[in-house]
Protein backbone atom coordinates (compact mmCIF):
# COMPACT_ATOMS: atom_id res chain seq x y z
CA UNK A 1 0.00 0.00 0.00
CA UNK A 2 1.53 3.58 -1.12
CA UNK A 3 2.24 5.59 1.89
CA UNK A 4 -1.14 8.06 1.14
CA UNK A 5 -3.18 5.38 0.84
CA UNK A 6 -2.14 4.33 4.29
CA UNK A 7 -2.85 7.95 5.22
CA UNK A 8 -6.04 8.49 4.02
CA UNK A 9 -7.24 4.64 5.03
CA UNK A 10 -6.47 6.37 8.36
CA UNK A 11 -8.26 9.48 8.83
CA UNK A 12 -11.70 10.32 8.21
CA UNK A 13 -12.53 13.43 6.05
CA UNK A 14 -14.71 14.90 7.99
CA UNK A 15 -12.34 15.09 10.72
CA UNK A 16 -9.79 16.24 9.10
CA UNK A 17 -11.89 19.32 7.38
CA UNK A 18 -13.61 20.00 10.55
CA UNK A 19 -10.12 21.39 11.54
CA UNK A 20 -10.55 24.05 9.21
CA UNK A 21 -13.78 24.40 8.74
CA UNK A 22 -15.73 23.92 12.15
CA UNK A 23 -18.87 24.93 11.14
CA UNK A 24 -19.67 21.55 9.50
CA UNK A 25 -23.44 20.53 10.21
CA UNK A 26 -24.85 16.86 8.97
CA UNK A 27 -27.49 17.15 6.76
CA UNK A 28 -28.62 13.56 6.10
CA UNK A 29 -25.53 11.49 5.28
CA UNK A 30 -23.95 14.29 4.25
CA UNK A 31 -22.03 17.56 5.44
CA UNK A 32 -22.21 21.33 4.48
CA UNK A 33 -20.72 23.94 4.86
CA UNK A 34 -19.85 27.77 3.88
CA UNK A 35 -17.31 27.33 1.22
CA UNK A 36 -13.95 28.22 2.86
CA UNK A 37 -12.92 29.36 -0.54
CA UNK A 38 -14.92 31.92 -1.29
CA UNK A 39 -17.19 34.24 0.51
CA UNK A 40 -21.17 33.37 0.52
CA UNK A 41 -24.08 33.59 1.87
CA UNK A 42 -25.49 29.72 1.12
CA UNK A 43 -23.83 26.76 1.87
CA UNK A 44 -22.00 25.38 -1.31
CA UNK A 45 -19.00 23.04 0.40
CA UNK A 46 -20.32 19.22 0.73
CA UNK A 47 -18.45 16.58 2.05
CA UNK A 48 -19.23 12.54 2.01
CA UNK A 49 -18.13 10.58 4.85
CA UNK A 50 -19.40 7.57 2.70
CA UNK A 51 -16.97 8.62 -0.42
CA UNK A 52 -14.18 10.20 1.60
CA UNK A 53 -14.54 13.51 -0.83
CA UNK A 54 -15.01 16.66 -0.33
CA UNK A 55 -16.82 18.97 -3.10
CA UNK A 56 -17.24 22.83 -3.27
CA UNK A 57 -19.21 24.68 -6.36
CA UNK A 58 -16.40 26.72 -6.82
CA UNK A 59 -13.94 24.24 -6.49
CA UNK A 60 -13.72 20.31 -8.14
CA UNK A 61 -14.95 17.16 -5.83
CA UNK A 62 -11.39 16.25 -4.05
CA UNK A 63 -9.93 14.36 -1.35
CA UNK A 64 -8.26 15.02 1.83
CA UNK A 65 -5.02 15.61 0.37
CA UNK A 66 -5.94 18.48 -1.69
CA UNK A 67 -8.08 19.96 1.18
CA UNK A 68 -4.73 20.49 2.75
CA UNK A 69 -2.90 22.00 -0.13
CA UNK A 70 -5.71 24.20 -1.00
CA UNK A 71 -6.26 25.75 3.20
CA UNK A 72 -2.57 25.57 3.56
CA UNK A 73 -1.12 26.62 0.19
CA UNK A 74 1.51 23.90 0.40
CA UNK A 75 2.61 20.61 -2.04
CA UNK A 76 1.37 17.33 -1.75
CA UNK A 77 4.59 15.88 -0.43
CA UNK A 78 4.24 18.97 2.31
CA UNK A 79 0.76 17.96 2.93
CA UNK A 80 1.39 14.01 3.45
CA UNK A 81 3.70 15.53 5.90
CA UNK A 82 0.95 17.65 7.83
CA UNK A 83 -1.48 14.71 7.81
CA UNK A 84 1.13 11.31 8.65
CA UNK A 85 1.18 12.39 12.35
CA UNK A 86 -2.63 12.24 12.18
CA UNK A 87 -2.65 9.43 10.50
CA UNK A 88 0.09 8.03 12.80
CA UNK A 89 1.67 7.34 9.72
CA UNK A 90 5.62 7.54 10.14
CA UNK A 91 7.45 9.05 7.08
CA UNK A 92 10.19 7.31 5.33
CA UNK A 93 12.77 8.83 3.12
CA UNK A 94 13.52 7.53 0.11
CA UNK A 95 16.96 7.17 -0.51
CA UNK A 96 17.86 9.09 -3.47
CA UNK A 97 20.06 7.10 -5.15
CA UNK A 98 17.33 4.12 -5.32
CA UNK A 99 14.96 7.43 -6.90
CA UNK A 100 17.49 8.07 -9.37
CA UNK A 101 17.60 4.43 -10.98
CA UNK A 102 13.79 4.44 -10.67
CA UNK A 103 13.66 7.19 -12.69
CA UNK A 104 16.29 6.64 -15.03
CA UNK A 105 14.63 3.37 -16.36
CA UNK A 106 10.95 4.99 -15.84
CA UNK A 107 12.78 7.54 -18.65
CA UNK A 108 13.82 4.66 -20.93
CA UNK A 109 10.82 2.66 -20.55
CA UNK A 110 9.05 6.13 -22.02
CA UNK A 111 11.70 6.36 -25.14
CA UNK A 112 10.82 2.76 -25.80
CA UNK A 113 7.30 3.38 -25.59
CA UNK A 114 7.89 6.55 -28.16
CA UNK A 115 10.13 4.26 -30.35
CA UNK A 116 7.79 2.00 -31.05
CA UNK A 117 4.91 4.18 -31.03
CA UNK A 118 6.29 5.92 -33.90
CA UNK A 119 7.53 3.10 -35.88
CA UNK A 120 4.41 1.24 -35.65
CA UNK A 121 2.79 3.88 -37.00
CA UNK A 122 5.46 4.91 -40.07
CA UNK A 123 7.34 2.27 -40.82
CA UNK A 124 7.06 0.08 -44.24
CA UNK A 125 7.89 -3.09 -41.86
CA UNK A 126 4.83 -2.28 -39.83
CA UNK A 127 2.54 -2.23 -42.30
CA UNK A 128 0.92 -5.60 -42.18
CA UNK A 129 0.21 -5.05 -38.23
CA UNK A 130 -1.21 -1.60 -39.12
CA UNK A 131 -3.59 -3.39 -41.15
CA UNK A 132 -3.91 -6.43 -39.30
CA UNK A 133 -5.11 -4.15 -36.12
CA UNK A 134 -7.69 -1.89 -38.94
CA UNK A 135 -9.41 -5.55 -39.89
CA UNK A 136 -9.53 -6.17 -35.72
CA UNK A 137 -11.42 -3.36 -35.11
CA UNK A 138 -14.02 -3.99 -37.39
């Protein structure tokens, strides 16, 4: 399991937007609340226990993790940070060398992907799969 998937398995939204936003009231199985985005007069912030979202008119449906960066103003890496000790979710570091190789072949698994992409679709050798995968999708 990724480290914010551990994190959010751990916390419930509405707890952890109640911090900022303590006028949430339950209206059926929902919440709502005064955006805390925008000034209004009617409630327009929702948030589903059930789905673990959040959702403001102004704003698109998100999760807890973007909560934080939007009331905060900070990355996602800062916010996993604010919400681990919540959580009680330790932090590890990676260790960058490991990050490097990761992303090293990540890079070359992209050039290959580009590679033959682009000869599949302009090379004379590739044109009986070309038409091979036109007949398929008849």
């Amino acid at each position: 399991m990724q480290i914010s998937e551990e994190i959010k398995s751990k916390l419930d939204i509405v707890d952890v937007i109640r911090e900022y936003v303590p006028n949430l009231k339950a209206v059926g199985v929902n919440f709502t609340a005064l955006s805390p985005f925008k000034r209004e007069k009617t409630p327009s912030f929702i948030v589903s226990p059930e789905k673990q979202i959040w959702h403001c008119f102004h704003r698109q449906r998100r999760r807890h993790f973007f909560f934080i960066m939007e009331m905060e103003g900070v990355t996602f890496v800062e916010a996993l940070r604010i919400l681990a000790p919540k959580a009680g979710v330790q932090l590890r570091r990676e260790n960058p060398e490991i990050s490097s190789k990761r992303n090293r072949l990540l890079d070359i698994m992209e050039t290959a992907v580009i590679f033959y992409h682009q000869t599949f679709l302009e090379s004379p050798l590739a044109a009986a799969a070309r038409e091979y995968i036109l007949k398929k999708g008849d």
